[in-house]
N, C-alpha and C. Protein backbone atom coordinates (compact mmCIF):
# COMPACT_ATOMS: atom_id res chain seq x y z
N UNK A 1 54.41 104.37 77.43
CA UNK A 1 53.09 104.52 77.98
C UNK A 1 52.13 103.54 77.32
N UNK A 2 51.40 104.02 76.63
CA UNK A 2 50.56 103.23 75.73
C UNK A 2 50.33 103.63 74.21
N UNK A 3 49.16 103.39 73.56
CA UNK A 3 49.09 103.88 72.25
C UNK A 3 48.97 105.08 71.90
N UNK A 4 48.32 106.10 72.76
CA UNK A 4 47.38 106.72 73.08
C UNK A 4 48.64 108.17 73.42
N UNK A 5 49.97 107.57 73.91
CA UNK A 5 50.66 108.53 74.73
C UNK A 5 51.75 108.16 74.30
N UNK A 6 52.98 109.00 73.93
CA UNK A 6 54.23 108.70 73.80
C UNK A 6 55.68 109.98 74.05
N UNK A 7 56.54 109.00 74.47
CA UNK A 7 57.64 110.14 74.50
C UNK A 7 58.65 109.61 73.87
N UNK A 8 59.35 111.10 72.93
CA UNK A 8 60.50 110.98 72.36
C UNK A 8 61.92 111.41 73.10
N UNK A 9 62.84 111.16 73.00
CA UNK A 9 64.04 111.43 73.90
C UNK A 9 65.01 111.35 72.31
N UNK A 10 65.61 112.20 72.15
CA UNK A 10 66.82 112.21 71.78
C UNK A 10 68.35 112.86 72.57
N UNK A 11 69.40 112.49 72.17
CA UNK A 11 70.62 113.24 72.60
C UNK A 11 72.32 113.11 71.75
N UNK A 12 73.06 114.13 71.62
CA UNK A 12 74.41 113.59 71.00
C UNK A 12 74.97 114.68 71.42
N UNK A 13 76.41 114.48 70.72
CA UNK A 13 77.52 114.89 71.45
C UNK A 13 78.27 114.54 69.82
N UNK A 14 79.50 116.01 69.93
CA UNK A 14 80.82 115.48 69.42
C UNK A 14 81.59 116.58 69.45
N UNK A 15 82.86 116.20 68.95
CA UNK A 15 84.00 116.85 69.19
C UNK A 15 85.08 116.75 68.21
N UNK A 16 85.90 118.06 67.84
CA UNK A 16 86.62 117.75 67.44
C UNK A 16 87.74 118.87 67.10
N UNK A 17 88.49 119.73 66.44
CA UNK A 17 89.71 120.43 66.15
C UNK A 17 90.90 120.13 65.35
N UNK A 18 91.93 121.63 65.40
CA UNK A 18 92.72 120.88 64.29
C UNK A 18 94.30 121.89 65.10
N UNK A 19 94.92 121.38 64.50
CA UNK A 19 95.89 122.61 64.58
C UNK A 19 96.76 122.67 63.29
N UNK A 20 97.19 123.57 63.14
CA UNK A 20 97.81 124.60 61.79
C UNK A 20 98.67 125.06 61.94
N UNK A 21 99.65 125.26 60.87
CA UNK A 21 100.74 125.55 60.72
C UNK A 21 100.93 126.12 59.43
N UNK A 22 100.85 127.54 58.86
CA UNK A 22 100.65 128.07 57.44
C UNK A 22 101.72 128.72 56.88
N UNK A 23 102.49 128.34 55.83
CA UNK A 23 103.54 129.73 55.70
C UNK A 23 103.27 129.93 54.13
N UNK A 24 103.44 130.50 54.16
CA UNK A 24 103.38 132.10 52.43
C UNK A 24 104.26 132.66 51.97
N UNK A 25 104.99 132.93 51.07
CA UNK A 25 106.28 133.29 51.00
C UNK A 25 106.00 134.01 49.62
N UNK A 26 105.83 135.41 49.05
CA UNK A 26 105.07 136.15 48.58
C UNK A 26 106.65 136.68 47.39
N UNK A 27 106.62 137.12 46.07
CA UNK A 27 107.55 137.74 45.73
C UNK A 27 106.90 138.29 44.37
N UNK A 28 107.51 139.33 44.04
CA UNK A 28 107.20 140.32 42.81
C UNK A 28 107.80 139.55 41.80
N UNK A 29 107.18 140.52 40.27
CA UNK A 29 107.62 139.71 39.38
C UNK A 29 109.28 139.53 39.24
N UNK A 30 109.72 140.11 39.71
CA UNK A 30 111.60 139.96 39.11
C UNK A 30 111.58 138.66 40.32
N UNK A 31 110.87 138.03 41.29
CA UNK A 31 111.48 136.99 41.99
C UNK A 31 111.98 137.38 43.32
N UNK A 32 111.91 138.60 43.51
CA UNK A 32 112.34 138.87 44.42
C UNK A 32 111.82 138.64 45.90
N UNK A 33 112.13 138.45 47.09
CA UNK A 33 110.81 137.97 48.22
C UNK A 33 110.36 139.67 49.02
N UNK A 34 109.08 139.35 48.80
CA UNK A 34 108.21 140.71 49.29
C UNK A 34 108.02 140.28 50.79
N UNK A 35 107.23 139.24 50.90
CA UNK A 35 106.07 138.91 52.04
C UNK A 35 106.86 137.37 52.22
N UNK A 36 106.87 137.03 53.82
CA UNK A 36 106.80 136.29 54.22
C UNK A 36 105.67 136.51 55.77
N UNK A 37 104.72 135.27 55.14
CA UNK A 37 103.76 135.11 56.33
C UNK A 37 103.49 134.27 57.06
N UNK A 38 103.89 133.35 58.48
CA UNK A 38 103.60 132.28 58.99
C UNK A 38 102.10 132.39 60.14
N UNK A 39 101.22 131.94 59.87
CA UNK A 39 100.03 131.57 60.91
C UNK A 39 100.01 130.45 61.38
N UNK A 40 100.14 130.35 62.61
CA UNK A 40 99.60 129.13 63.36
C UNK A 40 98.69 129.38 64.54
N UNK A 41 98.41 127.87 64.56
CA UNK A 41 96.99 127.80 66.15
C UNK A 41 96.51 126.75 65.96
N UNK A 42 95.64 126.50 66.77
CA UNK A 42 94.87 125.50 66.98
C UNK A 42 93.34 125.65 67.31
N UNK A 43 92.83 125.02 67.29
CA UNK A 43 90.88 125.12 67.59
C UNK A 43 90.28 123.94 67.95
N UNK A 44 89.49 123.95 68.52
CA UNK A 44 88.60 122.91 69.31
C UNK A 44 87.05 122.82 69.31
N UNK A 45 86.36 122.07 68.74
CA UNK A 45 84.99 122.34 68.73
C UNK A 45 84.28 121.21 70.04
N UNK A 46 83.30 122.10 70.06
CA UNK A 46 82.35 120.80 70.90
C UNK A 46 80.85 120.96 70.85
N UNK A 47 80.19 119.81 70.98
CA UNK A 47 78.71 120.28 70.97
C UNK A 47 78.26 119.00 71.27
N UNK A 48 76.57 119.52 72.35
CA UNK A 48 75.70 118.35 72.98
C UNK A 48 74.37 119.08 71.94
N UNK A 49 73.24 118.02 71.68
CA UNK A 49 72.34 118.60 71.44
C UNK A 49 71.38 117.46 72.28
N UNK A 50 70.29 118.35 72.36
CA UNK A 50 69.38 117.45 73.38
C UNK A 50 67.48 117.65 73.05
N UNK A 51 67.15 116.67 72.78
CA UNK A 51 65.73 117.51 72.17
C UNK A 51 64.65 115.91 72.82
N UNK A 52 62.97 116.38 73.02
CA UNK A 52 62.38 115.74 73.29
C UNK A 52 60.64 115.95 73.37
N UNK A 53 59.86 114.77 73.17
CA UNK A 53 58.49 115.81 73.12
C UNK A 53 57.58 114.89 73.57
N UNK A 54 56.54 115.47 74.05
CA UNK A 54 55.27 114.63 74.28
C UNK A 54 54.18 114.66 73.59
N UNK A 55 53.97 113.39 73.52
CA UNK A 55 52.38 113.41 72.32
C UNK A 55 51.25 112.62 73.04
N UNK A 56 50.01 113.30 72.77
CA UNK A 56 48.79 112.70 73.61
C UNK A 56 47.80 112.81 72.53
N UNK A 57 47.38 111.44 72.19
CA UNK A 57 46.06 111.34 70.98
C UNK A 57 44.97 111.99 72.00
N UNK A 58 44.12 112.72 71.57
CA UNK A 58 43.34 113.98 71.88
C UNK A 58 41.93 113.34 71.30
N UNK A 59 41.72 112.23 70.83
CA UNK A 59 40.57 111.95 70.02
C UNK A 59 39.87 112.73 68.72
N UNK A 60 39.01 111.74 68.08
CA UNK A 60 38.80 112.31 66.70
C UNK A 60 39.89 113.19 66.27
N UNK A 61 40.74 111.97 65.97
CA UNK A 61 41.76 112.23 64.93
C UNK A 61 42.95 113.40 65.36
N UNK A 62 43.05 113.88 66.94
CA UNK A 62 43.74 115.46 66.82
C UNK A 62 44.89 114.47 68.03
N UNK A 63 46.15 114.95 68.03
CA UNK A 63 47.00 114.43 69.04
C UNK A 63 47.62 115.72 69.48
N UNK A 64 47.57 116.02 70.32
CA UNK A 64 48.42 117.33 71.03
C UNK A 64 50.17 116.92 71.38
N UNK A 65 50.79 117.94 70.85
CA UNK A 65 52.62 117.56 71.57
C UNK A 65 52.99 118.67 71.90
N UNK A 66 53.82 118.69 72.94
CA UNK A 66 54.72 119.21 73.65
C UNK A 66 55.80 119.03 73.16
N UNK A 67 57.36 119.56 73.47
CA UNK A 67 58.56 119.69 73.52
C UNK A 67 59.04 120.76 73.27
N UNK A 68 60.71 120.40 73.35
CA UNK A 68 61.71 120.83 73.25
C UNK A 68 63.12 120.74 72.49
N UNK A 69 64.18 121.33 72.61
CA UNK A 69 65.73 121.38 72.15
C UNK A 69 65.95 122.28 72.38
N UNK A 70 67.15 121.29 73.05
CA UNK A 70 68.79 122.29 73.79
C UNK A 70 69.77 122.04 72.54
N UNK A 71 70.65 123.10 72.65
CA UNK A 71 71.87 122.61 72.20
C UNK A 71 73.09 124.11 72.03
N UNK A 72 73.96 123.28 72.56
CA UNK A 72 75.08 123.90 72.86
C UNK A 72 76.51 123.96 72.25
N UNK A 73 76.99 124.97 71.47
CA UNK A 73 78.55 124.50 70.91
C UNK A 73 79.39 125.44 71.40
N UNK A 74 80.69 124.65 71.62
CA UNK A 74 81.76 125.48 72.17
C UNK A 74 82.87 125.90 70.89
N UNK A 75 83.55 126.71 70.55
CA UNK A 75 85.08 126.83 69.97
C UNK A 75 85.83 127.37 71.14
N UNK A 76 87.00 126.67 70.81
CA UNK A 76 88.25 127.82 71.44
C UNK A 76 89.10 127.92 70.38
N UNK A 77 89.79 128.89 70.42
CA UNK A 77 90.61 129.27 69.09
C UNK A 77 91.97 129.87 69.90
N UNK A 78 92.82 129.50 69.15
CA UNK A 78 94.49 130.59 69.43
C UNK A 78 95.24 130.56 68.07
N UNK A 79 95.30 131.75 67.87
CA UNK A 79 95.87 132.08 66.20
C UNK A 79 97.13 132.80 66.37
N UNK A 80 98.08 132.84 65.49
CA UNK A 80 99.07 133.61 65.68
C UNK A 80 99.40 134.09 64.09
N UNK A 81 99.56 135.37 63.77
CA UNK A 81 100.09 135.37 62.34
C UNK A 81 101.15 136.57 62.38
N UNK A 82 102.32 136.27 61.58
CA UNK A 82 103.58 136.70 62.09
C UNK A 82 103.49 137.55 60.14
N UNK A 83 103.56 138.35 60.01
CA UNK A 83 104.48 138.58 58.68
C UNK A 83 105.62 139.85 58.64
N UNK A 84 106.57 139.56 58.26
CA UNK A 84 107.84 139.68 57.64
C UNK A 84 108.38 140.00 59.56
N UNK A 85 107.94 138.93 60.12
CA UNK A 85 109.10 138.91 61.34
C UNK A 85 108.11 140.27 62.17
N UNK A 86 106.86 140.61 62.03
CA UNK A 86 106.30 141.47 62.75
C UNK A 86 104.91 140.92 63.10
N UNK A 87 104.42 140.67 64.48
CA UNK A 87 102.79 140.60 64.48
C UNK A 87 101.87 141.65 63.92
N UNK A 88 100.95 140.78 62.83
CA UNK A 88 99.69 141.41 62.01
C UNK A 88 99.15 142.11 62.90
N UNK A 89 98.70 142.03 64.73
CA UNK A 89 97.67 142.95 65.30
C UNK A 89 98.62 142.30 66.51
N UNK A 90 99.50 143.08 66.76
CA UNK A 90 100.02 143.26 68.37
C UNK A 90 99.19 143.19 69.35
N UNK A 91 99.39 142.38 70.50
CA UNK A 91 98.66 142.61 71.59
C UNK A 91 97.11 141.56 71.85
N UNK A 92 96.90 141.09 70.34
CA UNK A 92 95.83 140.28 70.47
C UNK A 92 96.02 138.91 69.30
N UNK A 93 97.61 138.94 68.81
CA UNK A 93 98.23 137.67 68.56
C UNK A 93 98.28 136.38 69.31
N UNK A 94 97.63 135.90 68.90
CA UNK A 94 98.72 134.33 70.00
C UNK A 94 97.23 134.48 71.38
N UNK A 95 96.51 135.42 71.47
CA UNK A 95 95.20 135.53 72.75
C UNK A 95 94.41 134.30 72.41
N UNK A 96 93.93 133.66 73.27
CA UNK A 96 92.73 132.61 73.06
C UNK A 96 91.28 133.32 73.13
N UNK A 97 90.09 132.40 72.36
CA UNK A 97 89.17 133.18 71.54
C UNK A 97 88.99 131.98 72.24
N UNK A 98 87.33 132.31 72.44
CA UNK A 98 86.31 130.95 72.82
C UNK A 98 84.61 131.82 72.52
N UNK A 99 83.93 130.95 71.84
CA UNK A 99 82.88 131.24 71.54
C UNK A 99 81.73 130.26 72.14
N UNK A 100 80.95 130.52 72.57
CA UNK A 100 80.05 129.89 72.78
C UNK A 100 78.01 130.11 72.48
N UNK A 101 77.55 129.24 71.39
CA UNK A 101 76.67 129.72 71.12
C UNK A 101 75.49 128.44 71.66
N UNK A 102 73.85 128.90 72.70
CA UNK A 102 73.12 127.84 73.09
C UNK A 102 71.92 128.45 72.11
N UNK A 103 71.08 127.41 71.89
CA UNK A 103 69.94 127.48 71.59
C UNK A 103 68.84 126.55 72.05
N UNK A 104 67.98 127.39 72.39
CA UNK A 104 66.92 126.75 72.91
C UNK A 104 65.78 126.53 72.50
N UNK A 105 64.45 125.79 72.13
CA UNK A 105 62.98 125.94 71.80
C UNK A 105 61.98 125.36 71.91
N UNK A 106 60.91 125.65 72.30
CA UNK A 106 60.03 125.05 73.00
C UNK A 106 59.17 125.32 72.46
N UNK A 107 57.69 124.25 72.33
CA UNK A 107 56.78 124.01 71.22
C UNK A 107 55.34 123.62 72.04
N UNK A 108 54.22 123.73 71.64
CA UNK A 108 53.21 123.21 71.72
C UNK A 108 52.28 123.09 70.29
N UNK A 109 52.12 121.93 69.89
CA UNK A 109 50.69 122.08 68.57
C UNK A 109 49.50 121.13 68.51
N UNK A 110 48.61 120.99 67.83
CA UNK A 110 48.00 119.95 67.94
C UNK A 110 47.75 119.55 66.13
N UNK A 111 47.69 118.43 65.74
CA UNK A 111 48.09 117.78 64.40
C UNK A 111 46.45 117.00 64.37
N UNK A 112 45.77 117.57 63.61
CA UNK A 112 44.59 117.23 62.74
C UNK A 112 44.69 116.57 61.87
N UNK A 113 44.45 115.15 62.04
CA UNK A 113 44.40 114.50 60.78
C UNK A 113 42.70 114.37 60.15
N UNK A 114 42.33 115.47 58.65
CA UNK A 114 41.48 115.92 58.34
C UNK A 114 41.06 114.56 57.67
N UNK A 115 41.95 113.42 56.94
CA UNK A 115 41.88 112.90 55.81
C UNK A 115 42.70 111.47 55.53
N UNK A 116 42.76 110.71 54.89
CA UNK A 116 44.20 110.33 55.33
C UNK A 116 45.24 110.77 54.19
N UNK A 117 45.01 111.67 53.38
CA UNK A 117 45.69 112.11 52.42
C UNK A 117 45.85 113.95 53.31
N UNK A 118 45.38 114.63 54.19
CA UNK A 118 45.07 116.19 54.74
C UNK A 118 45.44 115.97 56.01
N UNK A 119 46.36 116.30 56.42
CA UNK A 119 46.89 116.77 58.01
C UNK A 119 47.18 118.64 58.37
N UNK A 120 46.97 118.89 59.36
CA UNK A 120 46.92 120.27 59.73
C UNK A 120 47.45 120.34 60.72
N UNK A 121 48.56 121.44 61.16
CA UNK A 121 49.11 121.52 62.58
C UNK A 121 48.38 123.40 63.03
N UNK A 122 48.62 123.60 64.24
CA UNK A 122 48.55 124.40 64.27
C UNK A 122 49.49 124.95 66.05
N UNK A 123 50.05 125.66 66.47
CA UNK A 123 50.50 125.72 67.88
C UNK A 123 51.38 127.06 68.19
N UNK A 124 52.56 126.72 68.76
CA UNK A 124 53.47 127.95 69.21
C UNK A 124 54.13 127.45 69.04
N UNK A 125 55.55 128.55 69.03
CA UNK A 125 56.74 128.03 68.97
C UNK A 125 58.03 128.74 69.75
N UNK A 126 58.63 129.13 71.12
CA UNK A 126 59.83 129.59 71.08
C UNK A 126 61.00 129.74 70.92
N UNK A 127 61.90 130.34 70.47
CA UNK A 127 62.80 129.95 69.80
C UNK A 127 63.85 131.19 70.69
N UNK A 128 65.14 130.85 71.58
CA UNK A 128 66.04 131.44 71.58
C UNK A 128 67.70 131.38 72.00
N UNK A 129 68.18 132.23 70.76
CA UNK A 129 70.12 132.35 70.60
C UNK A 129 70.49 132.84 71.48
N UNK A 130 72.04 132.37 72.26
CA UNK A 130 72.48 133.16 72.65
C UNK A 130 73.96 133.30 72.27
N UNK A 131 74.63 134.39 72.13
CA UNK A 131 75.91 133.78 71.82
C UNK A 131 76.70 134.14 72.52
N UNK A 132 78.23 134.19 72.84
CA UNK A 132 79.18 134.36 73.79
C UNK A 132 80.21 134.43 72.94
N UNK A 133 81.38 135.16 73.44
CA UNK A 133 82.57 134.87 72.84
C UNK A 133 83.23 136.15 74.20
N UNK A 134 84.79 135.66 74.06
CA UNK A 134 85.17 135.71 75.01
C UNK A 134 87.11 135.93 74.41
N UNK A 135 87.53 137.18 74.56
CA UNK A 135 88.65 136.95 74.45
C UNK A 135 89.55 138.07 75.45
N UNK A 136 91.04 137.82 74.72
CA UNK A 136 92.13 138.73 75.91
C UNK A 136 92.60 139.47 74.64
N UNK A 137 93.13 140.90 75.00
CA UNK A 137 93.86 141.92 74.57
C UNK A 137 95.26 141.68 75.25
N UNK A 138 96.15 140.76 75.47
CA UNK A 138 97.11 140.64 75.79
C UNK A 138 97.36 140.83 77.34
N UNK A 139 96.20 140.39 77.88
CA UNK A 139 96.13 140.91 78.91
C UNK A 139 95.67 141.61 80.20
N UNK A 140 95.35 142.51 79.22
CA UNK A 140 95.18 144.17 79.81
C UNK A 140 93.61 144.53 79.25
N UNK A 141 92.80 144.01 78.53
CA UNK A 141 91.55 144.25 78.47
C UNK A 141 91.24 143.22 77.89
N UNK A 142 90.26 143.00 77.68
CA UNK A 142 89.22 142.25 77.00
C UNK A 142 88.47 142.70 75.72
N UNK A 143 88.03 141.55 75.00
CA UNK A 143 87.17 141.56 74.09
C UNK A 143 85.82 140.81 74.03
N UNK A 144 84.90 140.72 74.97
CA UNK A 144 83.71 140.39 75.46
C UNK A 144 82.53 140.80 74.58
N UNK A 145 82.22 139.65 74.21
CA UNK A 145 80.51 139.97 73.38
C UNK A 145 79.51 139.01 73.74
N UNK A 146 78.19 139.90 73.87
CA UNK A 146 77.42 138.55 74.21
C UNK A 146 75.68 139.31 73.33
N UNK A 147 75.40 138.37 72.74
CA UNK A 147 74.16 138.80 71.84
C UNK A 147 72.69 137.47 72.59
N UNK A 148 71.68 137.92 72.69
CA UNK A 148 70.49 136.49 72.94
C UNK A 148 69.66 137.55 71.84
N UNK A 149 69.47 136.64 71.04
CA UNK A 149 67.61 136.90 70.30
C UNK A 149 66.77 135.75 70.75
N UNK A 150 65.21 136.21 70.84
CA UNK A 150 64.24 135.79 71.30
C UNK A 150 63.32 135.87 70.32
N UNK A 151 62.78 134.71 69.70
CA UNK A 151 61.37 134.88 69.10
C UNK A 151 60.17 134.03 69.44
N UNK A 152 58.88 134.41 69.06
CA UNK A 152 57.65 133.18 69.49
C UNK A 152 56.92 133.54 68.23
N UNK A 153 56.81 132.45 67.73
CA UNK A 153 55.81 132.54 66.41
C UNK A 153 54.76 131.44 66.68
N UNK A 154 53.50 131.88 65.66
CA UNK A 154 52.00 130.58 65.77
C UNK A 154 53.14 129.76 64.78
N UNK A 155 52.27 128.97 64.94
CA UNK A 155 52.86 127.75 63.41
C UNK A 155 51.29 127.07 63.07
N UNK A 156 51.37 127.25 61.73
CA UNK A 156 50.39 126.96 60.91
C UNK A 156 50.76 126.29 59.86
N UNK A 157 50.16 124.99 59.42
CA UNK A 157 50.78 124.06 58.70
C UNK A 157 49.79 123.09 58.05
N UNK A 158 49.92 122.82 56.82
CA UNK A 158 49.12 121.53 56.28
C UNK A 158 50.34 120.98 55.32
N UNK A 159 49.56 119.62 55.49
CA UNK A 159 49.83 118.90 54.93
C UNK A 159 49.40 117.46 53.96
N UNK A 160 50.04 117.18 52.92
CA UNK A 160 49.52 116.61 51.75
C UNK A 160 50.03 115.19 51.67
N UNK A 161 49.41 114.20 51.93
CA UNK A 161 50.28 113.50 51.47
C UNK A 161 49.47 112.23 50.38
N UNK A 162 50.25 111.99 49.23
CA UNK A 162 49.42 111.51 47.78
C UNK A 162 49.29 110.37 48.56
């Protein structure tokens, strides 16, 4: 735009996971073998984040902004843990798990510069989680959760700078 007016744009992305392969092989003091435990799986992450704002010099010294941020991460998970030749939790061994958590928030303030050493903000702020997760009981039911918190706070702020 001009001096007077500006916009910020940000954005990213990444990705990444692992897979596993764990074994344990457990024995008392004479040596003897107690526990044998093998876990495996794999997992996958992902995430965009996305954020951006507007600023408008407001005169004598005050600039008003706007914005925002998104951002989004995924897991998927599949675990398996076997010990002594028996599944740890039957029925929800070896199930795929996927979580998904967004957050969102949105802003308005205006930034007083009192000084050139005294700045002051003052505005709103919303702020909200949501989370997801998502799995199988072998099948035959589910394990479904889903939580959102919501908050809005003032924001009040100074600042110093020598």
């Amino acid at each position: 735009f001009n001096e007077d007016r500006r916009i910020e744009l940000k954005a990213g992305a990444g990705s990444g996971g692992a897979d596993f392969d764990y074994n344990f092989f457990g024995r008392d003091k004479a040596g003897t073998p107690t526990v044998t435990r093998e876990t495996t799986g794999r997992n996958r992450n992902h995430n965009a984040t996305m954020s951006g704002k507007y600023s408008q010099y407001a005169g004598e010294a005050h600039t008003v902004t706007a914005g925002g941020e998104l951002e989004r991460r995924v897991r998927n998970e599949n675990r398996r843990t076997v010990e002594n030749g028996k599944e740890l939790l039957p029925g929800i061994e070896g199930q795929p798990f996927d979580a998904t958590i967004t957050r969102s928030a949105f802003f308005a303030q205006d930034e007083w510069e009192v000084d050139k050493q005294w700045s002051a903000y003052v505005g709103i702020r919303h702020e909200q989680i949501k989370t997801d997760s998502r799995g199988s009981t072998d099948g035959v039911g589910s394990s479904d959760f889903s939580s959102t918190s919501k908050v809005t706070t003032p924001v009040l702020h100074m600042n110093f700078k020598p």
